[in-house]
N, C-alpha and C. Protein backbone atom coordinates (compact mmCIF):
# COMPACT_ATOMS: atom_id res chain seq x y z
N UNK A 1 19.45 -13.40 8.71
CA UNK A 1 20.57 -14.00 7.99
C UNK A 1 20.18 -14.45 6.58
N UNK A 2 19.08 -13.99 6.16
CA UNK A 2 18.17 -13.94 5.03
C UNK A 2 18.41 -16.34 5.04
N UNK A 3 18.07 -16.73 6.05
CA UNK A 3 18.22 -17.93 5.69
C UNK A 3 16.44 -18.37 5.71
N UNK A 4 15.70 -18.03 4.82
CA UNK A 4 14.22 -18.11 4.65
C UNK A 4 13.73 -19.64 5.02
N UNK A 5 14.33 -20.85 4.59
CA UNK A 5 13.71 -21.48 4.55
C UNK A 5 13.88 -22.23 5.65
N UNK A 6 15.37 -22.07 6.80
CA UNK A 6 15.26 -22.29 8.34
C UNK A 6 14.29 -21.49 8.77
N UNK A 7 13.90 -20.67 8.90
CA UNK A 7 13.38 -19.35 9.87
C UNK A 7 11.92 -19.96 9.73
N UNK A 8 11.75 -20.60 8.38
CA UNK A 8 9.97 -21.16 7.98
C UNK A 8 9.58 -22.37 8.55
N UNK A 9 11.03 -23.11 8.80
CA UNK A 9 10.89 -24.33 9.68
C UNK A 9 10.86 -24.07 10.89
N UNK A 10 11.64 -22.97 11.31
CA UNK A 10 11.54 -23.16 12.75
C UNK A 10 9.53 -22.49 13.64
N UNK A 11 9.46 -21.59 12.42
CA UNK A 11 7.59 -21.20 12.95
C UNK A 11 7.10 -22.29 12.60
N UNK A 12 7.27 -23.36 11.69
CA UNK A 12 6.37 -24.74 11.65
C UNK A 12 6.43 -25.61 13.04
N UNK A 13 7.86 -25.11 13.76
CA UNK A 13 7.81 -26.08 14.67
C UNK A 13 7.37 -24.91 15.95
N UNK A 14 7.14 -23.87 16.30
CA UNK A 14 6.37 -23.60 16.81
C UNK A 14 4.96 -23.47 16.76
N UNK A 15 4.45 -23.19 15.73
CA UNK A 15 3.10 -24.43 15.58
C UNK A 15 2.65 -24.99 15.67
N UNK A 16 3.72 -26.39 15.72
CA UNK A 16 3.29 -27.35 16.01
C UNK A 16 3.38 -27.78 17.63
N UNK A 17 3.60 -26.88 18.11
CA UNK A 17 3.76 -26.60 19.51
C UNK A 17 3.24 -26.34 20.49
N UNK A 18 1.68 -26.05 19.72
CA UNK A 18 0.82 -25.41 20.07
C UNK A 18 0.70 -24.76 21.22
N UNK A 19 1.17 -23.31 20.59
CA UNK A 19 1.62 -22.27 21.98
C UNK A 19 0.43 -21.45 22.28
N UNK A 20 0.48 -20.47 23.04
CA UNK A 20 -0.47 -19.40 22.97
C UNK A 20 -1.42 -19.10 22.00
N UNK A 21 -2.26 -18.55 21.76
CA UNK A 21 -2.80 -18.03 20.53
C UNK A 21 -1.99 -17.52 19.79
N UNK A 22 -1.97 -16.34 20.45
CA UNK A 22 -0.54 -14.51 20.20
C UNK A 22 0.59 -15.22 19.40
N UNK A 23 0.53 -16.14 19.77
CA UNK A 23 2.34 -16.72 19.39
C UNK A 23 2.19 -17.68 18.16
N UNK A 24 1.13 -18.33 18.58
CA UNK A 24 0.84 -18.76 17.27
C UNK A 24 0.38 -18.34 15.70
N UNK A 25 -0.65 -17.13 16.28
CA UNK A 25 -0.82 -16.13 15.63
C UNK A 25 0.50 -15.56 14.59
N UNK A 26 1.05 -14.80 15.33
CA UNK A 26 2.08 -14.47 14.92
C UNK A 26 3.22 -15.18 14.16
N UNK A 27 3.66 -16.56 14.54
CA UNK A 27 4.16 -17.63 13.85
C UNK A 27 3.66 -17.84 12.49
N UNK A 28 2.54 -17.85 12.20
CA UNK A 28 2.19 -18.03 10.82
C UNK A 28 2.02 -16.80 10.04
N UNK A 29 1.55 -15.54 10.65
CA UNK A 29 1.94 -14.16 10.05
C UNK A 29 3.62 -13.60 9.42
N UNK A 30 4.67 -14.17 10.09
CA UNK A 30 5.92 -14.56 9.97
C UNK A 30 5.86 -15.46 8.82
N UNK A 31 5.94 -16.30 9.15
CA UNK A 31 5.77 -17.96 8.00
C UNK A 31 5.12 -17.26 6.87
N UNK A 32 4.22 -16.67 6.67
CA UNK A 32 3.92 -15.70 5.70
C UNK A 32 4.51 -14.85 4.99
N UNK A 33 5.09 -13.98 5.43
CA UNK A 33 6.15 -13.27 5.00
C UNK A 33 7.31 -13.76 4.41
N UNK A 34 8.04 -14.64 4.74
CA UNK A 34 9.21 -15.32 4.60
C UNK A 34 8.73 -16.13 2.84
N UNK A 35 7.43 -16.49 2.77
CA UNK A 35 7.23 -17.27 2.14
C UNK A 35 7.45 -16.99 0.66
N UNK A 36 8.37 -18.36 -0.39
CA UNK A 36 9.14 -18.32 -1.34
C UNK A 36 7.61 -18.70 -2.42
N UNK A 37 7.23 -17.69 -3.12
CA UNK A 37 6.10 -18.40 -4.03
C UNK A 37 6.04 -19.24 -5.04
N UNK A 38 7.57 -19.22 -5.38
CA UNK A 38 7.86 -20.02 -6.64
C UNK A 38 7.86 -21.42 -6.10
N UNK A 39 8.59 -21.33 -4.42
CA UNK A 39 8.52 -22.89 -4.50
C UNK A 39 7.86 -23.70 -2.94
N UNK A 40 6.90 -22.55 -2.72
CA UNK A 40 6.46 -22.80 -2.02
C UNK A 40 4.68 -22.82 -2.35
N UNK A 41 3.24 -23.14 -1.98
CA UNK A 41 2.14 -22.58 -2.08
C UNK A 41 1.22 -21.79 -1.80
N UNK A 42 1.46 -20.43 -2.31
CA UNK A 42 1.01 -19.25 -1.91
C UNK A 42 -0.89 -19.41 -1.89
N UNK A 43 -1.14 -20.16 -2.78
CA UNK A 43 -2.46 -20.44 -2.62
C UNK A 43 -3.12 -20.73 -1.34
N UNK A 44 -2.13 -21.74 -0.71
CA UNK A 44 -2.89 -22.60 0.17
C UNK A 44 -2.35 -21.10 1.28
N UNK A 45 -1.39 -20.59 1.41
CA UNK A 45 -0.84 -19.56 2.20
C UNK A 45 -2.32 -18.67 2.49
N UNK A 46 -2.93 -18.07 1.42
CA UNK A 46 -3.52 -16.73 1.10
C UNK A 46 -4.60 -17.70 2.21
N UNK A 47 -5.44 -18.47 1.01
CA UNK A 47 -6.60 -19.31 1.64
C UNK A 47 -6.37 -19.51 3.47
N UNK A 48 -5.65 -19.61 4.00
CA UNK A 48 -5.26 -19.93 5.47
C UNK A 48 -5.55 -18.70 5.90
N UNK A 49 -4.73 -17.58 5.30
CA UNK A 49 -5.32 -16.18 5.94
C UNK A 49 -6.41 -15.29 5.80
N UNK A 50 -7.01 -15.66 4.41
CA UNK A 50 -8.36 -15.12 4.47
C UNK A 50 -9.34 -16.10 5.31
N UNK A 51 -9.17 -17.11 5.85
CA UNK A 51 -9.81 -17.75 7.15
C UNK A 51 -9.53 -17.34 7.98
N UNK A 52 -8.30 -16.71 8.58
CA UNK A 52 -8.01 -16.20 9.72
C UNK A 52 -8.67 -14.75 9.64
N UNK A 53 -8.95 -14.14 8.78
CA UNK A 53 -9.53 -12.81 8.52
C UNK A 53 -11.35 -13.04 8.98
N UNK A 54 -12.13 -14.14 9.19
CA UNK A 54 -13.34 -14.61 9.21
C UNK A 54 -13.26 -14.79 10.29
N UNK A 55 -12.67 -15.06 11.60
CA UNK A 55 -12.11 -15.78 12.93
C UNK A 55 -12.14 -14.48 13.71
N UNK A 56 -13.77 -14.46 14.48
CA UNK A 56 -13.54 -13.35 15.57
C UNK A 56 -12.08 -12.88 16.47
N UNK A 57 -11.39 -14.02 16.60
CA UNK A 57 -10.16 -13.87 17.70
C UNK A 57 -9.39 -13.27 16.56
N UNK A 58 -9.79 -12.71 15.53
CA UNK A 58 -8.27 -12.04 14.52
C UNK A 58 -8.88 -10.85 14.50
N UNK A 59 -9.98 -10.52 15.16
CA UNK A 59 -10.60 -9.06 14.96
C UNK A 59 -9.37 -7.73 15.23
N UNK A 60 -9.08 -8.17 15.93
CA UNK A 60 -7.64 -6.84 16.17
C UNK A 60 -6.33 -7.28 15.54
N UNK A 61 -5.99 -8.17 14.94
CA UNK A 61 -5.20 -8.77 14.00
C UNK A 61 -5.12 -8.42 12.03
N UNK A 62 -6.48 -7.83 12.24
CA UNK A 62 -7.11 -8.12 10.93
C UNK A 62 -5.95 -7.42 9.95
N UNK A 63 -5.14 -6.41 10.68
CA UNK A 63 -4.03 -5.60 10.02
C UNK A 63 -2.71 -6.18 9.81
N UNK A 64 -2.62 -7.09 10.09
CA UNK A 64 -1.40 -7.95 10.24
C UNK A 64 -1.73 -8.55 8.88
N UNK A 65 -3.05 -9.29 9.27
CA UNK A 65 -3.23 -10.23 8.26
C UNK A 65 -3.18 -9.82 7.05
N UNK A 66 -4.27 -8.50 6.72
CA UNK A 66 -4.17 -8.04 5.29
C UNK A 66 -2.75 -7.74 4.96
N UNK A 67 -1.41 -7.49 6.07
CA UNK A 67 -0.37 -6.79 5.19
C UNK A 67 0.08 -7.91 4.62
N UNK A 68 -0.10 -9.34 5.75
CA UNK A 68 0.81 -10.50 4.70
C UNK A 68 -0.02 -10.49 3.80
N UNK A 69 -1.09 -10.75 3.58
CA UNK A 69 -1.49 -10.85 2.11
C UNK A 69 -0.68 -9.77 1.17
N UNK A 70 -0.94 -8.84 1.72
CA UNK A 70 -0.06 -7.79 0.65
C UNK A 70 1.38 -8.19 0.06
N UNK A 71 1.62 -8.58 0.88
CA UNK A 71 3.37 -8.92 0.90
C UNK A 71 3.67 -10.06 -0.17
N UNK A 72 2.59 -11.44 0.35
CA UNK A 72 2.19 -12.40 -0.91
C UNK A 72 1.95 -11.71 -2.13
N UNK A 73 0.81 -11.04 -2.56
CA UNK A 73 0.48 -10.44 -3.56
C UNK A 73 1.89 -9.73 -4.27
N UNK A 74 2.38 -9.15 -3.96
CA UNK A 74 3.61 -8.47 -4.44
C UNK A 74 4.96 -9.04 -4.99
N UNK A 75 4.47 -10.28 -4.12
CA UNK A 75 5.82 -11.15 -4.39
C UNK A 75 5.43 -12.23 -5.58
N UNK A 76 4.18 -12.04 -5.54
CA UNK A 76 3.11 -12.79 -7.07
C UNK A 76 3.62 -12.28 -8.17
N UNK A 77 3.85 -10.63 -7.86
CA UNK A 77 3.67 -9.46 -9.01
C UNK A 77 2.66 -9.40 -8.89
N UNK A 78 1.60 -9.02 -8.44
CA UNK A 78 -0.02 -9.00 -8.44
C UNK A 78 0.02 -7.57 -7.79
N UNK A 79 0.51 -6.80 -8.28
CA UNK A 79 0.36 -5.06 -7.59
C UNK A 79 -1.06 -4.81 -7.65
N UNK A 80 -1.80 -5.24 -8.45
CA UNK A 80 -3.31 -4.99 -7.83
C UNK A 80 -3.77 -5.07 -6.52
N UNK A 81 -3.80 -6.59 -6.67
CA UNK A 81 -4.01 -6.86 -5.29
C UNK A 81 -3.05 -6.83 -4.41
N UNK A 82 -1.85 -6.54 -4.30
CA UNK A 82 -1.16 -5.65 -3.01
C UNK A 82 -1.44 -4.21 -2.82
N UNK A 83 -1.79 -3.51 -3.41
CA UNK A 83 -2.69 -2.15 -3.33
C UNK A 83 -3.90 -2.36 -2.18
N UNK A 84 -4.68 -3.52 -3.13
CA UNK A 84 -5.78 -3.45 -2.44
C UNK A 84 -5.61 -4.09 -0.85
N UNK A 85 -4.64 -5.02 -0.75
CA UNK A 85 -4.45 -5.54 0.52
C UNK A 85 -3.38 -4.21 1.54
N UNK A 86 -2.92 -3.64 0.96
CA UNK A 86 -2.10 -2.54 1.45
C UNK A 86 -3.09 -1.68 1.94
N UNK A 87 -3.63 -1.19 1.58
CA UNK A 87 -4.94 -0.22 1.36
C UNK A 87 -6.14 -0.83 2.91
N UNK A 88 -6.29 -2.14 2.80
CA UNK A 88 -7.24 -2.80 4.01
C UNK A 88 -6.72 -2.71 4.98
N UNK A 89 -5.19 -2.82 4.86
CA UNK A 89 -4.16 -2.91 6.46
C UNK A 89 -4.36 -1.53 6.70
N UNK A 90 -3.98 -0.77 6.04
CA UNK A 90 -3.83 1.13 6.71
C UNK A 90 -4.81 1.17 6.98
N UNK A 91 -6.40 0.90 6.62
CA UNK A 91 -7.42 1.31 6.65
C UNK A 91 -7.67 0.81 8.66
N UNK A 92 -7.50 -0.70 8.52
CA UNK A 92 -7.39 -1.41 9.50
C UNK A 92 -6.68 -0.96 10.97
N UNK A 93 -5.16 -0.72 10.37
CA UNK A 93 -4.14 -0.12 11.76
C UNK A 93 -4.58 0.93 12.45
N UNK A 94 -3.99 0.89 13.91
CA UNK A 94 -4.48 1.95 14.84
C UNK A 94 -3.44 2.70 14.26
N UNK A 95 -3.88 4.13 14.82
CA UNK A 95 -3.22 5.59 14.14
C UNK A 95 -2.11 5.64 14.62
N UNK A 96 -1.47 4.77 15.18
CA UNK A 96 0.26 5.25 15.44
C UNK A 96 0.71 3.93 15.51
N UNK A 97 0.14 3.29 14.73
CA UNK A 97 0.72 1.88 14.49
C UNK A 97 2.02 1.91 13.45
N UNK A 98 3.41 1.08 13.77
CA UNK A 98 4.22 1.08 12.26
C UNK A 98 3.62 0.77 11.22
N UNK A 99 2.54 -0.35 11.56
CA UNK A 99 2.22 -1.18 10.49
C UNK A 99 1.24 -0.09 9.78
N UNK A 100 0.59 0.65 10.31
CA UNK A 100 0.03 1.41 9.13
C UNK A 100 0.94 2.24 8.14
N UNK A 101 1.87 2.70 9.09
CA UNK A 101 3.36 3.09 8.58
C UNK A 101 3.90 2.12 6.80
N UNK A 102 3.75 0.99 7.44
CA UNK A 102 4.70 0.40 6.37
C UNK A 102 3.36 0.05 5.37
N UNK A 103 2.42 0.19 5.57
CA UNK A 103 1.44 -0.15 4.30
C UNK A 103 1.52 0.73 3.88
N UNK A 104 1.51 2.23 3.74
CA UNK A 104 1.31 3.35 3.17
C UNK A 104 3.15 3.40 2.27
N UNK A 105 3.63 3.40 3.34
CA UNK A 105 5.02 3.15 2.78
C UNK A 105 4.96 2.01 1.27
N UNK A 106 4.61 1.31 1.74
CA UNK A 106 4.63 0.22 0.67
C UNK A 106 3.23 0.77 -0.64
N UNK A 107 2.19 1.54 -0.26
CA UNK A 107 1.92 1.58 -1.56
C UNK A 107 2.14 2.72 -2.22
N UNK A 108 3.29 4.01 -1.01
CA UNK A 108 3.97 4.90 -2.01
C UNK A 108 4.75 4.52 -3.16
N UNK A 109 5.74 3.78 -2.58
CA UNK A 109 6.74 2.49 -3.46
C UNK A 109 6.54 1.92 -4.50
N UNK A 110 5.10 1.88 -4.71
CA UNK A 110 4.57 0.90 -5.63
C UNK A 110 4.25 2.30 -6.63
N UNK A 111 3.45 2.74 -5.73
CA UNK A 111 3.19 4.12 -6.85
C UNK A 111 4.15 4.57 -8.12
N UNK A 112 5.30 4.71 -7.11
CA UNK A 112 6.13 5.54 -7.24
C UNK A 112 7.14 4.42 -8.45
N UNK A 113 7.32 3.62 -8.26
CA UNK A 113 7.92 2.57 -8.84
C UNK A 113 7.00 2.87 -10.68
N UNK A 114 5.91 2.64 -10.32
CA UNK A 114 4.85 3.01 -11.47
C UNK A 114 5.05 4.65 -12.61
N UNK A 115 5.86 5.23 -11.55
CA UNK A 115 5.68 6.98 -12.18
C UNK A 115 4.32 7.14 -11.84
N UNK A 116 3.44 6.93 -11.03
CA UNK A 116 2.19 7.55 -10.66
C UNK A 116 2.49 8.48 -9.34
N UNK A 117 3.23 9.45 -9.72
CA UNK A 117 3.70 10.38 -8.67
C UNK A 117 2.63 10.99 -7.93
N UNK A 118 1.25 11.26 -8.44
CA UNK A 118 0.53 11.96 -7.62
C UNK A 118 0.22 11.13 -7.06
N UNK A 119 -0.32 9.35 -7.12
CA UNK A 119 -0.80 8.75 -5.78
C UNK A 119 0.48 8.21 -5.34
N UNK A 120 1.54 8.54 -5.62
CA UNK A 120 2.98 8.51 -4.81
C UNK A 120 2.87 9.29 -4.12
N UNK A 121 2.55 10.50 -3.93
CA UNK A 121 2.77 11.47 -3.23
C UNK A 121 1.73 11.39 -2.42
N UNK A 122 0.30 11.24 -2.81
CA UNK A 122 -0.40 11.17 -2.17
C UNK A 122 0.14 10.28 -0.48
N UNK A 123 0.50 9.15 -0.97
CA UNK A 123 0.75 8.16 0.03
C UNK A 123 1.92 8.77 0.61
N UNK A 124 3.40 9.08 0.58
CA UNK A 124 4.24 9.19 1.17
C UNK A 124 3.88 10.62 1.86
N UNK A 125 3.24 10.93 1.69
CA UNK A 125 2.64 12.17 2.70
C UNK A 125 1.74 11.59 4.07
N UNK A 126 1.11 10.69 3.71
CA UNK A 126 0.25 9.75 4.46
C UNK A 126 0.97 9.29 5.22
N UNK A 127 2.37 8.78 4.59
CA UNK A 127 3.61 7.71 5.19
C UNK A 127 3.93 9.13 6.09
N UNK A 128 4.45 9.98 5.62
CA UNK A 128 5.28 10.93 6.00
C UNK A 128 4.11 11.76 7.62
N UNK A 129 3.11 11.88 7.50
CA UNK A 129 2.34 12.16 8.79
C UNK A 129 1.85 11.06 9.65
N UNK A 130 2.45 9.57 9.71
CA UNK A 130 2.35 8.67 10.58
C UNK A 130 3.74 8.71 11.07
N UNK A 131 4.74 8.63 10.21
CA UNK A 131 6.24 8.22 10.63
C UNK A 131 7.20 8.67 12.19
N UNK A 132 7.63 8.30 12.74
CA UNK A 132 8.38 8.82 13.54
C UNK A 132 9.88 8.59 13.70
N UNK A 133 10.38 9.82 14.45
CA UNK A 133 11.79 9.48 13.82
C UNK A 133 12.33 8.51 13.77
N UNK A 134 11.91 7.68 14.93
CA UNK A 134 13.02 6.39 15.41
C UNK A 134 12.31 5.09 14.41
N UNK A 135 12.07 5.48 13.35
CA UNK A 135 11.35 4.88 12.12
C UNK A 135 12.83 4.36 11.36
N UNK A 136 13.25 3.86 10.70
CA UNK A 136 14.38 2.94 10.40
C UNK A 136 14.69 4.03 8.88
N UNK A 137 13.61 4.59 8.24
CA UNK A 137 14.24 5.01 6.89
C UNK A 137 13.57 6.65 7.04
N UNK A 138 12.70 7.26 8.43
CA UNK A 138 12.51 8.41 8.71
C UNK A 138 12.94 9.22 7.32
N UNK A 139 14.33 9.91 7.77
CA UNK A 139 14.43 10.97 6.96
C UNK A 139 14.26 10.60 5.32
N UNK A 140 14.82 9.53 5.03
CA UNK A 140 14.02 9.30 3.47
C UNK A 140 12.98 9.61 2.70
N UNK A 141 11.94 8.99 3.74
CA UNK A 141 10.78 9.27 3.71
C UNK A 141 9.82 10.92 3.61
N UNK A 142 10.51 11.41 4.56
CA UNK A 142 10.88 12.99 4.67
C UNK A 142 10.98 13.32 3.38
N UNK A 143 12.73 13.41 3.15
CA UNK A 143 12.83 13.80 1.72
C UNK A 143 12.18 13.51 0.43
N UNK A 144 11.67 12.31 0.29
CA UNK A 144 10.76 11.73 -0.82
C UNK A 144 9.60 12.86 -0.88
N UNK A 145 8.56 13.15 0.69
CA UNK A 145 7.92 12.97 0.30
C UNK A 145 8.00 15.14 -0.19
N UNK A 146 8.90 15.43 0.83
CA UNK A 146 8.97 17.08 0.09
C UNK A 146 9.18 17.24 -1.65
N UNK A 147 9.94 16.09 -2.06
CA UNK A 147 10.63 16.17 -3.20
C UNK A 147 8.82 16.47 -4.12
N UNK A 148 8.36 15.20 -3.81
CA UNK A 148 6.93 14.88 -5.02
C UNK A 148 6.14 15.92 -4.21
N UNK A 149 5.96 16.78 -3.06
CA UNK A 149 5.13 17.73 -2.97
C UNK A 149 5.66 18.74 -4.11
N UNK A 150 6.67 18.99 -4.26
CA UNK A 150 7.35 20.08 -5.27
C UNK A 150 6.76 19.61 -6.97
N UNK A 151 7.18 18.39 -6.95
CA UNK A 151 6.62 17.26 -8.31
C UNK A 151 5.46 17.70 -8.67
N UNK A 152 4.35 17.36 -7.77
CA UNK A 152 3.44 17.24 -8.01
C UNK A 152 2.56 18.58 -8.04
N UNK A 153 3.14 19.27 -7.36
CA UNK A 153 2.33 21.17 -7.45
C UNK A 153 3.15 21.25 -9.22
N UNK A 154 3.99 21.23 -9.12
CA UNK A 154 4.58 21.38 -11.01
C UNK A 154 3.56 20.52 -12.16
N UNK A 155 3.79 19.53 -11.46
CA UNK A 155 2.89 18.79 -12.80
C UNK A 155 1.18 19.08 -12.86
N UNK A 156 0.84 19.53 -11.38
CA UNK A 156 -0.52 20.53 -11.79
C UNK A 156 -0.78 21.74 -12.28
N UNK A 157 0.57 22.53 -12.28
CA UNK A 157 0.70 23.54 -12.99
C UNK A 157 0.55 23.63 -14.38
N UNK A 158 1.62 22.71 -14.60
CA UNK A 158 1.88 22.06 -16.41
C UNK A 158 0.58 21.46 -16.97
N UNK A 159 0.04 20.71 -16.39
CA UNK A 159 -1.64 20.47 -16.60
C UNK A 159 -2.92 21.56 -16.40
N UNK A 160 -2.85 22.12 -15.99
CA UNK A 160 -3.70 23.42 -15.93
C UNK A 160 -3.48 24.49 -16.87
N UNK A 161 -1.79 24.23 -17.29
CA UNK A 161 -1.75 25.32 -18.36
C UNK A 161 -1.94 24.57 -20.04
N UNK A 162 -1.99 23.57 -20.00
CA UNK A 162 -1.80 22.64 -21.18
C UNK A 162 -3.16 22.51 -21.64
N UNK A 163 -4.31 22.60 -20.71
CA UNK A 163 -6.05 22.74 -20.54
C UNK A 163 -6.12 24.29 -21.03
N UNK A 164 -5.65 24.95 -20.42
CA UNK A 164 -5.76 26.83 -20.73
C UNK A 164 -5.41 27.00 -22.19
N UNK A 165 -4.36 26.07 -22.84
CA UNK A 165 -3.57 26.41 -24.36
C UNK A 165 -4.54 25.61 -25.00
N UNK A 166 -4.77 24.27 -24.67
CA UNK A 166 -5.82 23.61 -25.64
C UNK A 166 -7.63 24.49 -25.54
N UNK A 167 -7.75 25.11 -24.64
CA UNK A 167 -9.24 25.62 -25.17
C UNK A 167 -8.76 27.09 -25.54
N UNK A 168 -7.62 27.72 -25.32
CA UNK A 168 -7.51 29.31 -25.94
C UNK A 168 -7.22 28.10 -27.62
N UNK A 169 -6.55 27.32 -27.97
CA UNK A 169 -6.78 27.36 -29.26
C UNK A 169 -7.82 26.58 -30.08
N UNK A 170 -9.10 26.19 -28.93
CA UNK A 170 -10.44 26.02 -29.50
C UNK A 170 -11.26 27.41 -31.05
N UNK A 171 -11.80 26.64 -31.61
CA UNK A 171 -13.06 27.99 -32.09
C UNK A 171 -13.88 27.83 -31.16
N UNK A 172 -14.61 29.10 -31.32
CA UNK A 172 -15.69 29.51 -30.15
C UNK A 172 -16.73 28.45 -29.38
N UNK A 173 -17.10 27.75 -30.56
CA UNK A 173 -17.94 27.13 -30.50
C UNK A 173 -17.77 25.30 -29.73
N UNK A 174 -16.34 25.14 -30.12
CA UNK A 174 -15.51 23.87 -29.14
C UNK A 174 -15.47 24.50 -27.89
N UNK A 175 -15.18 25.37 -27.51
CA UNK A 175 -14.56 25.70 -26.40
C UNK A 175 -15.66 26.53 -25.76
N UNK A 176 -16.56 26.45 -25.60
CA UNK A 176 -17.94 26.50 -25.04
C UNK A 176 -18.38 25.27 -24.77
N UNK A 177 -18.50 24.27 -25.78
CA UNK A 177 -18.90 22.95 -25.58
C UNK A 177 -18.14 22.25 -24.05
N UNK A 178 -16.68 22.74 -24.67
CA UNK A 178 -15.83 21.77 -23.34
C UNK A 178 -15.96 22.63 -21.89
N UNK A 179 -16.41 24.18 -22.25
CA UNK A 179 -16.27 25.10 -20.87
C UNK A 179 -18.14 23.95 -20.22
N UNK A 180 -18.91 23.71 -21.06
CA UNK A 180 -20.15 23.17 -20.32
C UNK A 180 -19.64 21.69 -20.00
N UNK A 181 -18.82 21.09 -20.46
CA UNK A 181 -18.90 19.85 -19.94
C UNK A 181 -18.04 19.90 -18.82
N UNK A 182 -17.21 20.15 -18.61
CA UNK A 182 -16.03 21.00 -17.33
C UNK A 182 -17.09 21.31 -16.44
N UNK A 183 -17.85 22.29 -16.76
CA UNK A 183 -18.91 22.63 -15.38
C UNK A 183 -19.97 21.44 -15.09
N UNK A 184 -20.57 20.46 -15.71
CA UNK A 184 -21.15 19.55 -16.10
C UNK A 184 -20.53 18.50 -15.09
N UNK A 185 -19.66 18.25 -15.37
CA UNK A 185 -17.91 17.43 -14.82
C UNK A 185 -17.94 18.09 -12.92
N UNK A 186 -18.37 18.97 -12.84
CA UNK A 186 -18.04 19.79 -11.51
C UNK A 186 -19.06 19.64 -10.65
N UNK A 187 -20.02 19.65 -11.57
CA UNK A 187 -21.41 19.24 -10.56
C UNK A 187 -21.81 18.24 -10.10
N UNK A 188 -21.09 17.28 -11.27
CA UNK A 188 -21.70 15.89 -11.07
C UNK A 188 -20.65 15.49 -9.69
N UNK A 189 -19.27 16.23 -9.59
CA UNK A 189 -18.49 15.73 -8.96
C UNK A 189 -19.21 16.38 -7.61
């Protein structure tokens, strides 16, 4: 009912309730999410979960945790570090987890939001070979990610030929230089 700041009271008062682990766990992974940064303290938020990230009993959690961080980070504007926390959760999630689902999802988005279509694509392909249908935005995802496979074979085209026009209109002697550093470039890679 997008009513954020009941929904944050009511996991404070399961908290304070001290339920299960699981439940508690989860209560503040929630409470996380929900959380307003402008007028709430994302500091003390993050700090709470990178402790819970140190806490053997979060060892199979650890994917939860990095996505709220992600989610914080993003809602900072800190796309760095929601990359990088996006990036720890997928790394983290079991292979048919949503949640690896929605991290990859989320740093196509970001990509893509950026015009960095090739690690857009990269990812919604990633997104697109975890997803399953009964996935909430499935065929979207689908279509996105055929669209930037098409994108992105074009814009390597257009770049491969734009490399071919700049050394055909080298003199001999440039375009030897750049054909050794290219191979130079290949080896080292």
């Amino acid at each position: 009912l997008d009513k954020y700041n009941k929904a944050t009271n009511f996991y404070n008062k399961v908290i304070d309730m001290h339920p299960p682990y699981r439940i508690a766990f989860n209560a503040k992974i929630k409470k996380a999410s929900l959380m307003d940064v402008r007028a709430d303290n994302p500091a003390k938020m993050k700090n709470e979960l990178e402790d819970m990230l140190g806490d053997e009993k979060n060892l199979e959690y650890r994917d939860k945790i990095f996505y709220a961080l992600g989610e914080i980070a993003q809602k900072e504007n800190n796309e760095k570090e929601a990359i990088r926390y996006y990036q720890k959760c997928a790394n983290e999630a079991a292979k048919s987890s949503n949640l690896k689902v929605m991290a990859y999802q989320r740093l196509a988005t970001i990509y893509y939001r950026n015009k960095n279509y090739t690690q857009a694509q990269a990812y919604y392909d990633s997104t697109s070979s975890f997803i399953t249908p009964d996935f909430g935005n499935y065929e979207e995802v689908k279509q996105k990610t055929a669209i930037l496979n098409d994108l992105v074979s074009n814009l390597e085209i257009v770049k491969n030929q734009d490399e071919l026009q700049a050394l055909a209109n080298m003199s001999r002697k440039e375009r030897d230089g750049a054909i050794r550093e290219k191979v130079k470039q290949h080896k080292e890679a």
